[in-house]
PDB file of N, CA and C in Angstrom:
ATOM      1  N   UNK A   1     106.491 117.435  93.180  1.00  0.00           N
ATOM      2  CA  UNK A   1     107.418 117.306  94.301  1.00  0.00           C
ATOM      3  C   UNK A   1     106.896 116.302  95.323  1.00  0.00           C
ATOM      4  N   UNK A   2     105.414 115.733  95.120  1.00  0.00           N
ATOM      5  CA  UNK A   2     104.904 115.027  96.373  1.00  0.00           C
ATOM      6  C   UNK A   2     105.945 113.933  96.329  1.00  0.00           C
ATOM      7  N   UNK A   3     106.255 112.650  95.371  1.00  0.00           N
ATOM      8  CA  UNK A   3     106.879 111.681  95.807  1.00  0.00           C
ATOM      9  C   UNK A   3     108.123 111.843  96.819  1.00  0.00           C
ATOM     10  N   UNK A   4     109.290 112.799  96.121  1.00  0.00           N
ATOM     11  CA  UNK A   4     110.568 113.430  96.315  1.00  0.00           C
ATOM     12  C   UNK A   4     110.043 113.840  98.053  1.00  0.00           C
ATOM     13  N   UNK A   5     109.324 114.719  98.575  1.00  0.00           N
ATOM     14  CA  UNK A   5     108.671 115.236  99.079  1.00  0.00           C
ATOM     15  C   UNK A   5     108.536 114.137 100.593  1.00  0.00           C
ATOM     16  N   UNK A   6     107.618 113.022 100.224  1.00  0.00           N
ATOM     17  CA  UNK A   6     107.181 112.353 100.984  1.00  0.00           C
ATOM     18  C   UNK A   6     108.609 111.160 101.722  1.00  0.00           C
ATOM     19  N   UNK A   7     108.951 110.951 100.437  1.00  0.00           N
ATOM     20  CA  UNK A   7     110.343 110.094 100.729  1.00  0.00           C
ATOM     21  C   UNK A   7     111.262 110.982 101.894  1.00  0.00           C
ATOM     22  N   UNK A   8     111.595 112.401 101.262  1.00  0.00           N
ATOM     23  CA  UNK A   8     112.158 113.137 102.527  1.00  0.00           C
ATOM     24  C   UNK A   8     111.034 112.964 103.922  1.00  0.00           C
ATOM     25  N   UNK A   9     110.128 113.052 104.070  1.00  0.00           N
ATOM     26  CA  UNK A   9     109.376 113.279 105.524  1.00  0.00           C
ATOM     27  C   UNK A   9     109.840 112.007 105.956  1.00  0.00           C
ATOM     28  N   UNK A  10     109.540 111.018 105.615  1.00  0.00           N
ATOM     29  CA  UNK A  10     109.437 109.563 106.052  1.00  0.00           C
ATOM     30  C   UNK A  10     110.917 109.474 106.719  1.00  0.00           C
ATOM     31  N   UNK A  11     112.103 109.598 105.521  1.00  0.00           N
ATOM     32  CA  UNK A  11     113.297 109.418 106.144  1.00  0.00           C
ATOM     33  C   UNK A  11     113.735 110.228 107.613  1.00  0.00           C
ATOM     34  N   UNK A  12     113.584 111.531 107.417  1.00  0.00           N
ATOM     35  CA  UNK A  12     113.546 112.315 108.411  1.00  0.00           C
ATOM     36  C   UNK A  12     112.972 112.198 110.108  1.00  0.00           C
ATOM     37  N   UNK A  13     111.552 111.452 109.311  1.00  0.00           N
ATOM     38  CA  UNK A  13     110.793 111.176 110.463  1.00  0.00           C
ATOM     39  C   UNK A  13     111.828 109.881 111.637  1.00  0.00           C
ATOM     40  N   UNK A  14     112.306 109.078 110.598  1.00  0.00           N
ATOM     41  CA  UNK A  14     112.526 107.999 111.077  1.00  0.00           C
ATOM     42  C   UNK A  14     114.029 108.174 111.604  1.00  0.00           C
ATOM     43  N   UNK A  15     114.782 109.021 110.917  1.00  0.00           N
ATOM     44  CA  UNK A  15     116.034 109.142 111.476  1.00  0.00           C
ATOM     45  C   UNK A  15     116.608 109.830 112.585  1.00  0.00           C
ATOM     46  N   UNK A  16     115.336 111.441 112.285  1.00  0.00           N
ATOM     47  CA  UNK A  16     115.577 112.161 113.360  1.00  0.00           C
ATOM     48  C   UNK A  16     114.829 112.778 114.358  1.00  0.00           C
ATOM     49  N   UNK A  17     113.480 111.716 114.015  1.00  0.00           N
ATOM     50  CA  UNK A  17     112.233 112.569 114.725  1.00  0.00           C
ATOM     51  C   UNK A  17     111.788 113.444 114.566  1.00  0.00           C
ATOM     52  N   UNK A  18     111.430 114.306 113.507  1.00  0.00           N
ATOM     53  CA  UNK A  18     110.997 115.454 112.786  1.00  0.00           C
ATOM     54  C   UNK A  18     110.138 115.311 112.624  1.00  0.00           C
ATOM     55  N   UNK A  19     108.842 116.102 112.796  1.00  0.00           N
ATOM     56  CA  UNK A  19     107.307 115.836 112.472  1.00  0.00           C
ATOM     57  C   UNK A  19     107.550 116.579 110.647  1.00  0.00           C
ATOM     58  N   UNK A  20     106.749 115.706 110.343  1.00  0.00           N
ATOM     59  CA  UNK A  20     106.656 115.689 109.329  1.00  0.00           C
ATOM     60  C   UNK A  20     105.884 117.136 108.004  1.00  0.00           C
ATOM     61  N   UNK A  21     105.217 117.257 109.275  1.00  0.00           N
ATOM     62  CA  UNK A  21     104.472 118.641 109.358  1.00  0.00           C
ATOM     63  C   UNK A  21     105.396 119.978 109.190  1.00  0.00           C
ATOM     64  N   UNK A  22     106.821 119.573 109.667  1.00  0.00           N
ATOM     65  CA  UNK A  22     107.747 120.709 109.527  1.00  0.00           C
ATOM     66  C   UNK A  22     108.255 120.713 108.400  1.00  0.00           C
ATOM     67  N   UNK A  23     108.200 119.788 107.533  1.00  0.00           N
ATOM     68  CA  UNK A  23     109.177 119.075 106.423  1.00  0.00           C
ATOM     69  C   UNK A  23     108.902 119.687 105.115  1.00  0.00           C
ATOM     70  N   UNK A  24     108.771 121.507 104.845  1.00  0.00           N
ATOM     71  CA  UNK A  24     108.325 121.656 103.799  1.00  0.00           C
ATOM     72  C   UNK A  24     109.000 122.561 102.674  1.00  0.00           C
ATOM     73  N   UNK A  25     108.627 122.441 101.588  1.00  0.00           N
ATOM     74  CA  UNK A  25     109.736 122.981 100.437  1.00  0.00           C
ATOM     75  C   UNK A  25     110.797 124.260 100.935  1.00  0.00           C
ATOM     76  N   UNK A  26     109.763 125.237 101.941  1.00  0.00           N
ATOM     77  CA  UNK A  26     111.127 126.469 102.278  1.00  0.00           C
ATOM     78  C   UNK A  26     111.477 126.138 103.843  1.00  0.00           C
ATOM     79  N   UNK A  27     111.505 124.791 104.107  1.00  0.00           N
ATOM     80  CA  UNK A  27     112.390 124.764 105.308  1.00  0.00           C
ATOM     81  C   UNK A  27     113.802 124.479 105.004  1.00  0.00           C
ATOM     82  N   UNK A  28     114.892 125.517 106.257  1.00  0.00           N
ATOM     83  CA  UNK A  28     116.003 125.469 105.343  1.00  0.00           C
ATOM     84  C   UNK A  28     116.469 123.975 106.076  1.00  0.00           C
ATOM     85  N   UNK A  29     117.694 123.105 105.386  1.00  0.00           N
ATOM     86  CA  UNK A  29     118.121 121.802 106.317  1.00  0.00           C
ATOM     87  C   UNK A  29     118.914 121.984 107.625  1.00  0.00           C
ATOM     88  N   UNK A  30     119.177 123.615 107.498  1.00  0.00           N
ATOM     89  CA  UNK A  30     119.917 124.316 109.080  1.00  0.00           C
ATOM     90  C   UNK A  30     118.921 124.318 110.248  1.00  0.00           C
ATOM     91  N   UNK A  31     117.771 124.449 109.924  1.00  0.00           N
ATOM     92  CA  UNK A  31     117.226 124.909 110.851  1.00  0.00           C
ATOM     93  C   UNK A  31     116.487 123.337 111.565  1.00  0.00           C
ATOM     94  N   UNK A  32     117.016 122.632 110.770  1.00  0.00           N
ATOM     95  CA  UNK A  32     116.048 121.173 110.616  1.00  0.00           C
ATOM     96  C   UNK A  32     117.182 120.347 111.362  1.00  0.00           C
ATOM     97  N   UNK A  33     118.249 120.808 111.850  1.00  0.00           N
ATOM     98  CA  UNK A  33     119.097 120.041 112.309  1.00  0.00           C
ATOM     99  C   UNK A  33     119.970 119.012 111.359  1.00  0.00           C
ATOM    100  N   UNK A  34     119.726 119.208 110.375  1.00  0.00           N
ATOM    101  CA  UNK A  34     120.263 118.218 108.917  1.00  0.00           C
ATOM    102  C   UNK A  34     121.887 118.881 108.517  1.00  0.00           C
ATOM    103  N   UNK A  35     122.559 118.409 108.752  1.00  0.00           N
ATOM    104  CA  UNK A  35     124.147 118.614 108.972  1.00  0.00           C
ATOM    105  C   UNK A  35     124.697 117.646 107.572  1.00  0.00           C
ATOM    106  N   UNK A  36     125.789 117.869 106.894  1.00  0.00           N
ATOM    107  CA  UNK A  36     126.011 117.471 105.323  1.00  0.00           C
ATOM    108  C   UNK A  36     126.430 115.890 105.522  1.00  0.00           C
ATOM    109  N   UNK A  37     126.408 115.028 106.566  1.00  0.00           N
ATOM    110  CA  UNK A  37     126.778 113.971 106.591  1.00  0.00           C
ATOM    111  C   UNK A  37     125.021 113.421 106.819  1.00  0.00           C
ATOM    112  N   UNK A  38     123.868 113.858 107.265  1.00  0.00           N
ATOM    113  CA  UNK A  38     122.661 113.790 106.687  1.00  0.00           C
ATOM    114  C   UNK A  38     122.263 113.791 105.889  1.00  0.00           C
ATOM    115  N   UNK A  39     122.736 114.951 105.095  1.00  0.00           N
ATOM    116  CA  UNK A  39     122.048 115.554 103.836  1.00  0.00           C
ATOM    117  C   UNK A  39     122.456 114.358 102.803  1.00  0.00           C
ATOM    118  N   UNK A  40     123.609 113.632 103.025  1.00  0.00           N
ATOM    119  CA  UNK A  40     124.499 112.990 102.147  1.00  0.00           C
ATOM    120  C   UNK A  40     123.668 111.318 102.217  1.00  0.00           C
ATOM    121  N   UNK A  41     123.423 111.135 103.552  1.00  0.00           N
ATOM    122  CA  UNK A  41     122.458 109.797 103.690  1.00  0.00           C
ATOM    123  C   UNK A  41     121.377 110.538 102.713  1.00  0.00           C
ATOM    124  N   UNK A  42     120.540 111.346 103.063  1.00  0.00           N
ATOM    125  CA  UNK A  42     119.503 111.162 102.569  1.00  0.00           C
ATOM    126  C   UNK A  42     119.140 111.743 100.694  1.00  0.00           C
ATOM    127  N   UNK A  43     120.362 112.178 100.341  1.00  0.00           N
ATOM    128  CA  UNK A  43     120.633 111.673  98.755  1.00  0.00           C
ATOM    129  C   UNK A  43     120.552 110.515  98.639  1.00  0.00           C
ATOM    130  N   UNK A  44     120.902 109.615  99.445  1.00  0.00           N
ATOM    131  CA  UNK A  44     121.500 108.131  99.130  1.00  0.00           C
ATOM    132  C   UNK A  44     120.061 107.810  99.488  1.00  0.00           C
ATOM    133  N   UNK A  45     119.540 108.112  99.827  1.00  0.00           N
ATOM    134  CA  UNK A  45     118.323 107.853 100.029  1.00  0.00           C
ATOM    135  C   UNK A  45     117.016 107.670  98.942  1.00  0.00           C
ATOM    136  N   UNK A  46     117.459 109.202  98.443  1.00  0.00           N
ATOM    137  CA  UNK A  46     116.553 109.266  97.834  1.00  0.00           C
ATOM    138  C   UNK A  46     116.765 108.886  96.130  1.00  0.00           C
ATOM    139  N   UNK A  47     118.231 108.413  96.146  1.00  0.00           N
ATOM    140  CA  UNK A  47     118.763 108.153  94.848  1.00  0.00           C
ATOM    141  C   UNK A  47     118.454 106.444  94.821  1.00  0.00           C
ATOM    142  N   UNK A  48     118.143 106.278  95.637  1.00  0.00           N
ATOM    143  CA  UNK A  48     117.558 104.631  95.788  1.00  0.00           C
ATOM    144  C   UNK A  48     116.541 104.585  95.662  1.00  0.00           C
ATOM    145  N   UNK A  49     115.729 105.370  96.128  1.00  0.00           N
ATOM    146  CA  UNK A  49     113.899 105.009  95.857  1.00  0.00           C
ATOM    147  C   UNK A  49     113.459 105.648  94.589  1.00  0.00           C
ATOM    148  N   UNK A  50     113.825 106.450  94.046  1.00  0.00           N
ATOM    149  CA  UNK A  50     113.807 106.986  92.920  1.00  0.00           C
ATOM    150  C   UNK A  50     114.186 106.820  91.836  1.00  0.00           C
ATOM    151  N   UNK A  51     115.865 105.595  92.085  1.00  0.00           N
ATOM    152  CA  UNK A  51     116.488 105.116  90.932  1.00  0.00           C
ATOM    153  C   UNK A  51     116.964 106.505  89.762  1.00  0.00           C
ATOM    154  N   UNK A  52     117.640 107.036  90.775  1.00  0.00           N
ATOM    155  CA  UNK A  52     118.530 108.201  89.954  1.00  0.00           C
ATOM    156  C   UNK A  52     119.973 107.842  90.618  1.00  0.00           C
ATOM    157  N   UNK A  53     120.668 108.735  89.251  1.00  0.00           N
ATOM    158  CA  UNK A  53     122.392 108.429  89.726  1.00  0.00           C
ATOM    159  C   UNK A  53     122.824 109.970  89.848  1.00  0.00           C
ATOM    160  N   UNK A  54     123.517 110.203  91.367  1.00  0.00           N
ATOM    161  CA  UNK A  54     123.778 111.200  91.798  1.00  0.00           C
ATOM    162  C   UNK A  54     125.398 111.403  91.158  1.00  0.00           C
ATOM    163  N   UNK A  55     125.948 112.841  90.957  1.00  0.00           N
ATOM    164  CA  UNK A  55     127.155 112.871  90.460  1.00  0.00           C
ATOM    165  C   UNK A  55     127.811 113.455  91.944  1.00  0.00           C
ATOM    166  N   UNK A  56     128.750 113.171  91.358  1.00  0.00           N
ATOM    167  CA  UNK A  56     129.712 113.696  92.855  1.00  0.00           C
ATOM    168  C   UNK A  56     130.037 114.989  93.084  1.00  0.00           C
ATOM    169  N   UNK A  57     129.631 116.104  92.168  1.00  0.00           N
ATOM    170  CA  UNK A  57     129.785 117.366  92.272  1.00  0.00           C
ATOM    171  C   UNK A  57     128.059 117.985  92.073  1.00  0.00           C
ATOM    172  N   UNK A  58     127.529 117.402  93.318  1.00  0.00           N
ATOM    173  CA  UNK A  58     126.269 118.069  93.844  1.00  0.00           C
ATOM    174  C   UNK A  58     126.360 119.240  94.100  1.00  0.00           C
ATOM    175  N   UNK A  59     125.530 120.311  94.148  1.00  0.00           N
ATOM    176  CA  UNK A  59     125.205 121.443  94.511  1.00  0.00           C
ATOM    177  C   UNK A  59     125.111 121.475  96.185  1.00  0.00           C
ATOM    178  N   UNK A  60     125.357 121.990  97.084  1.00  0.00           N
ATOM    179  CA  UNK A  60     124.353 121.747  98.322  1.00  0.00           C
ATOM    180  C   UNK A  60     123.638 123.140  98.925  1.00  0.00           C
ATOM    181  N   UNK A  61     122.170 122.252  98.547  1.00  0.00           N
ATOM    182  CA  UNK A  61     121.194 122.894  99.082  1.00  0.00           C
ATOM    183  C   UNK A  61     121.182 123.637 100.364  1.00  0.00           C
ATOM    184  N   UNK A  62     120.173 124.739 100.303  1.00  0.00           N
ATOM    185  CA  UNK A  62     120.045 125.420 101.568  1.00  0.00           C
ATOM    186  C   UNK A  62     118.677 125.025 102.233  1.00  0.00           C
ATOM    187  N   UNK A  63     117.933 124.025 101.507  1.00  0.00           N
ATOM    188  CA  UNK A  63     115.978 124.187 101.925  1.00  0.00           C
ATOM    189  C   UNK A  63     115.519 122.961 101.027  1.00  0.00           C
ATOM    190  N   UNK A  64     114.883 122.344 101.794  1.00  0.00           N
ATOM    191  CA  UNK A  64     114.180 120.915 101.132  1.00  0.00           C
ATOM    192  C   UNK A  64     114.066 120.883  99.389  1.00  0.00           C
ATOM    193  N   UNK A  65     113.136 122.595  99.339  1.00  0.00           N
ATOM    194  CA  UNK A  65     112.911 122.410  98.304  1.00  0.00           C
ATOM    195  C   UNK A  65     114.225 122.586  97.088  1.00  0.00           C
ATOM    196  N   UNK A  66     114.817 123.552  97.420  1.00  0.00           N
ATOM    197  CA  UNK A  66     116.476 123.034  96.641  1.00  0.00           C
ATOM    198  C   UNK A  66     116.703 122.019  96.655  1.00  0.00           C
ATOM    199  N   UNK A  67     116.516 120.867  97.632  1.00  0.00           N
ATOM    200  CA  UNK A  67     117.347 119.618  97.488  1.00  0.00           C
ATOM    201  C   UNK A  67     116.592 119.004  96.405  1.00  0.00           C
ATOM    202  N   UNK A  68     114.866 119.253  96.500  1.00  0.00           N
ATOM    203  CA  UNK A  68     114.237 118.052  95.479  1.00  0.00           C
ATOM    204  C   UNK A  68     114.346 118.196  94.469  1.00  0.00           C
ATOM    205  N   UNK A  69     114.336 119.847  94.000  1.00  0.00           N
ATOM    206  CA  UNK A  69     115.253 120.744  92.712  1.00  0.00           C
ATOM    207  C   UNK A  69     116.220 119.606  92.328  1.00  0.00           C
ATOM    208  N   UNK A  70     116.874 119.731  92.694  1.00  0.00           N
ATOM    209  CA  UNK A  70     117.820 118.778  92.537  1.00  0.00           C
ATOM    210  C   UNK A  70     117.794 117.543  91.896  1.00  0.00           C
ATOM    211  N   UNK A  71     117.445 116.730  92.856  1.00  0.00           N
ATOM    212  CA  UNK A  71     117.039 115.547  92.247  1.00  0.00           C
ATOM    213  C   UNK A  71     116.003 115.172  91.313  1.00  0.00           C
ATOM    214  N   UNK A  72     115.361 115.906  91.449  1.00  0.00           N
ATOM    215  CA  UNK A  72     114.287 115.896  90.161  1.00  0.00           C
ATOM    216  C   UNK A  72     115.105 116.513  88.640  1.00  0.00           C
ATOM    217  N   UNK A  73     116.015 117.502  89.009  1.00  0.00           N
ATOM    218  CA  UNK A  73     116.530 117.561  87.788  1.00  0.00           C
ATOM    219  C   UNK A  73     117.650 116.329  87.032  1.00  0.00           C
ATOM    220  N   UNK A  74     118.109 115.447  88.104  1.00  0.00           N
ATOM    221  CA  UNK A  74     118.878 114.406  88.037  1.00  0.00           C
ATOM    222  C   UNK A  74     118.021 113.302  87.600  1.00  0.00           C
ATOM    223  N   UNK A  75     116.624 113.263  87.819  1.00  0.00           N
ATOM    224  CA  UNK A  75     115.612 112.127  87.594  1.00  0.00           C
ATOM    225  C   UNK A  75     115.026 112.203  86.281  1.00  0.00           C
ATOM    226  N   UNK A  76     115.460 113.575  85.899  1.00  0.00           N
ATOM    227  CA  UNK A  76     114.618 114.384  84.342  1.00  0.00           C
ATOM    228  C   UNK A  76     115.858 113.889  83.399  1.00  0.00           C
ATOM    229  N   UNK A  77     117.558 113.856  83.642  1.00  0.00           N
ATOM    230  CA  UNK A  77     118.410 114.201  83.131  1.00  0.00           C
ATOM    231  C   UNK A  77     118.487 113.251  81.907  1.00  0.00           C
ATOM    232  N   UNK A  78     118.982 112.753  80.577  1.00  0.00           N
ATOM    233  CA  UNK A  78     118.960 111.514  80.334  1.00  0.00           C
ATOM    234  C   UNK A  78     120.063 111.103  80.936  1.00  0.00           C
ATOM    235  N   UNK A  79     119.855 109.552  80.323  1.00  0.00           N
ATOM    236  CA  UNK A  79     120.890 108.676  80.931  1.00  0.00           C
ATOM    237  C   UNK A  79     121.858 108.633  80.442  1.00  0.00           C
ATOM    238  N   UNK A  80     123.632 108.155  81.140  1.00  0.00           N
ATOM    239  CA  UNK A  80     124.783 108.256  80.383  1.00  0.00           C
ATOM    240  C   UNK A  80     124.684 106.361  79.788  1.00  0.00           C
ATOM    241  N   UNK A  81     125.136 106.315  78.397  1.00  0.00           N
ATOM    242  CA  UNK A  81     125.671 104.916  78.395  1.00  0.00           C
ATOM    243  C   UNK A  81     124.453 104.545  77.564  1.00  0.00           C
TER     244      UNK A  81
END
């Protein structure tokens, strides 16, 4: 989870001022101030540095670590095509 992990702190840090220190697998994104038009940048986010393709019928997470769940299972998935 470190890469997935670190990419979230950084973005966070930079978007919303979040110490980074708070930024950890059972923090939920409610309590983090992360609202679904966030959550949605920072897929896009992390579907760029990672070079994964997000589908449009995402799950949405309740806690960092659900989200990287996530994308890590999208980064594991094979490819279409």
């Amino acid at each position: 989870m470190n890469d997935e992990l670190e990419i979230v702190r950084e973005f966070l840090k930079e978007r919303l001022s979040i110490d980074p220190a708070r930024i950890v697998s059972e923090a939920k994104l409610e309590e983090l101030d992360i609202d679904s038009l966030m959550l949605l940048e920072l897929f896009f986010e992390l579907e760029e540095k990672l070079d994964v393709n997000l589908s449009q019928d995402l799950p949405t997470p309740k806690t960092i670590g659900q989200m990287i769940e996530i994308v890590r299972g999208l980064k594991n998935a094979p490819r279409a095509g």
